[in-house]
Protein backbone atom coordinates (compact mmCIF):
# COMPACT_ATOMS: atom_id res chain seq x y z
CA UNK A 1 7.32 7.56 39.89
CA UNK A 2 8.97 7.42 43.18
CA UNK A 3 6.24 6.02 45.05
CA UNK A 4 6.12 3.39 42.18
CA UNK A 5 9.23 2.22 42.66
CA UNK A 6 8.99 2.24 46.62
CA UNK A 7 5.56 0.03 46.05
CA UNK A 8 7.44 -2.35 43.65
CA UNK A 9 10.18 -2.84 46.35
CA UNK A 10 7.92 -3.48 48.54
CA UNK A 11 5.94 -6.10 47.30
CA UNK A 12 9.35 -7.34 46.28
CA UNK A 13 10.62 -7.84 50.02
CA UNK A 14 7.14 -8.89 51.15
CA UNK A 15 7.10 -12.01 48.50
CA UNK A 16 10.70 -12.93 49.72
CA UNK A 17 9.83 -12.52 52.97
CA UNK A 18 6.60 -14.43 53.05
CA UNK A 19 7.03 -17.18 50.47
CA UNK A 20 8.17 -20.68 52.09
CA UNK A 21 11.74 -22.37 50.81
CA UNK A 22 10.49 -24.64 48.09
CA UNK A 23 12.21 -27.92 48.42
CA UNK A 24 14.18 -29.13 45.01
CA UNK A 25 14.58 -32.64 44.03
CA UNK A 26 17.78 -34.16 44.62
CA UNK A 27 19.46 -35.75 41.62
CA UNK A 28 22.66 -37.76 41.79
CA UNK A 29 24.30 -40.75 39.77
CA UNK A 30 24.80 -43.78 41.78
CA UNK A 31 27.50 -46.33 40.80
CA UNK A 32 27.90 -49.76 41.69
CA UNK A 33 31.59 -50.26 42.37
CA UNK A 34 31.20 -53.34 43.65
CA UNK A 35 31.06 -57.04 42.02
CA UNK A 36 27.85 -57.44 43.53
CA UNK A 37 24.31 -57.54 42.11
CA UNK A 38 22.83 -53.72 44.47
CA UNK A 39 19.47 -55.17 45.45
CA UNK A 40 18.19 -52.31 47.33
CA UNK A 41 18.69 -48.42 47.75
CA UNK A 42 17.21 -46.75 50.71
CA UNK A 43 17.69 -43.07 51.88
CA UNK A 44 15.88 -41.21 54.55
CA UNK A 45 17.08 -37.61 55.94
CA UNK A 46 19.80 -38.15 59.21
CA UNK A 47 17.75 -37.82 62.40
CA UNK A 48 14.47 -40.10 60.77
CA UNK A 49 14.61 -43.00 62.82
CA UNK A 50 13.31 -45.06 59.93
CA UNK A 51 14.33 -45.84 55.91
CA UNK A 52 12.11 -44.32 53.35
CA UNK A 53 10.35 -47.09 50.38
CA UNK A 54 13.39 -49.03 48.63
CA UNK A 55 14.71 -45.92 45.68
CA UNK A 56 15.03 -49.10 43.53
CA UNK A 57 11.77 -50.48 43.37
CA UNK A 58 11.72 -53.01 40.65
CA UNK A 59 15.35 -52.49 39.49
CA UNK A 60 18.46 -53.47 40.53
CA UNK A 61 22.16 -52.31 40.10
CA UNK A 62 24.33 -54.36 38.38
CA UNK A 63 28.04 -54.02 39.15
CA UNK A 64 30.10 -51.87 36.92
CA UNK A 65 26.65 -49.86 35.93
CA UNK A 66 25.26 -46.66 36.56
CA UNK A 67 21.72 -45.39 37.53
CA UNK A 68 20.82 -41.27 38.00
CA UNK A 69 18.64 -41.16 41.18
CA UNK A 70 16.50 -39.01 41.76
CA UNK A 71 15.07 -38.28 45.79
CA UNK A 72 11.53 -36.54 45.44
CA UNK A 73 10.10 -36.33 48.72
CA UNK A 74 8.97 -32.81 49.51
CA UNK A 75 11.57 -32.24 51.94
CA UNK A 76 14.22 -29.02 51.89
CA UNK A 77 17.15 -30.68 53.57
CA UNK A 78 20.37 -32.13 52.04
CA UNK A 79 21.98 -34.67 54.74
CA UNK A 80 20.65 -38.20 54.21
CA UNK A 81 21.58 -41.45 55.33
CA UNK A 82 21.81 -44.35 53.03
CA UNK A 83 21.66 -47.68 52.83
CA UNK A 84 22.76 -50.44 50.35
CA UNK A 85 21.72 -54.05 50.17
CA UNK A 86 23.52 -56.24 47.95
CA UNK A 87 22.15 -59.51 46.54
CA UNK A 88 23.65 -62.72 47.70
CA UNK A 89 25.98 -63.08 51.12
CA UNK A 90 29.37 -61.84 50.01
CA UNK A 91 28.93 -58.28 50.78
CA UNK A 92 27.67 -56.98 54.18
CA UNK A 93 24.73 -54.23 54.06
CA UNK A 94 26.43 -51.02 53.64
CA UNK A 95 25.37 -47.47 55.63
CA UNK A 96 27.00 -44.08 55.11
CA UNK A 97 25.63 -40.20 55.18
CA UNK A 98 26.06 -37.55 52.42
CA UNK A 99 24.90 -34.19 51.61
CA UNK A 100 22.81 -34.97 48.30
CA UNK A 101 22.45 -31.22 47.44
CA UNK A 102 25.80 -31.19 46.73
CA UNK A 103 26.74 -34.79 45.63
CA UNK A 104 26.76 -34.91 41.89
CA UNK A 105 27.91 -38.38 41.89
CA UNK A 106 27.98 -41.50 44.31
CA UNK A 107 30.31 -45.01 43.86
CA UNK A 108 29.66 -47.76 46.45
CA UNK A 109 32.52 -49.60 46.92
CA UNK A 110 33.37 -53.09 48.51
């Protein structure tokens, strides 16, 4: 029985040791804070010198309303920069950095 057990712990430590970190998705609820129409939504991890496809596609954000994002892209990090276009020329393109794994919720604000 004891060399059971020692075999079972072994293969235990030998799967933890061996298996890669799976990356998660990373869900969050964006709000629009703002009185402006929120065109675009792009992310990209901090250090990627380039944004990722528009989050929005199709849609956009109306002010006031919410949307639950979800960032799918394979990757097992948590800091990403953002970036928020807004329709029209009253607000400026915003930019700001966040930790997604932890960031439950998000409100852009003028």
């Amino acid at each position: 029985m004891k060399k059971f057990n020692a075999a079972l712990v072994a293969t235990a430590v030998a799967l933890c040791v061996s298996t890669p970190a799976l990356a998660e998705d990373l869900v969050f609820t964006l709000k629009n804070g703002t009185h402006s129409v929120l065109n675009n939504f792009y992310t990209s991890p901090v250090g990627v010198n380039a944004w990722e496809d528009d989050v929005f596609g199709d849609q956009v954000l109306e002010p006031g309303e919410s949307m639950e994002i979800t960032i799918a892209d394979g990757r097992s990090v948590c800091d990403y920069d953002m970036r928020f276009e807004f329709q029209g020329d009253e607000l400026d393109t915003t930019i700001d950095t966040q930790n997604l794994c932890e960031l439950g919720e998000y409100t852009i604000h003028e």
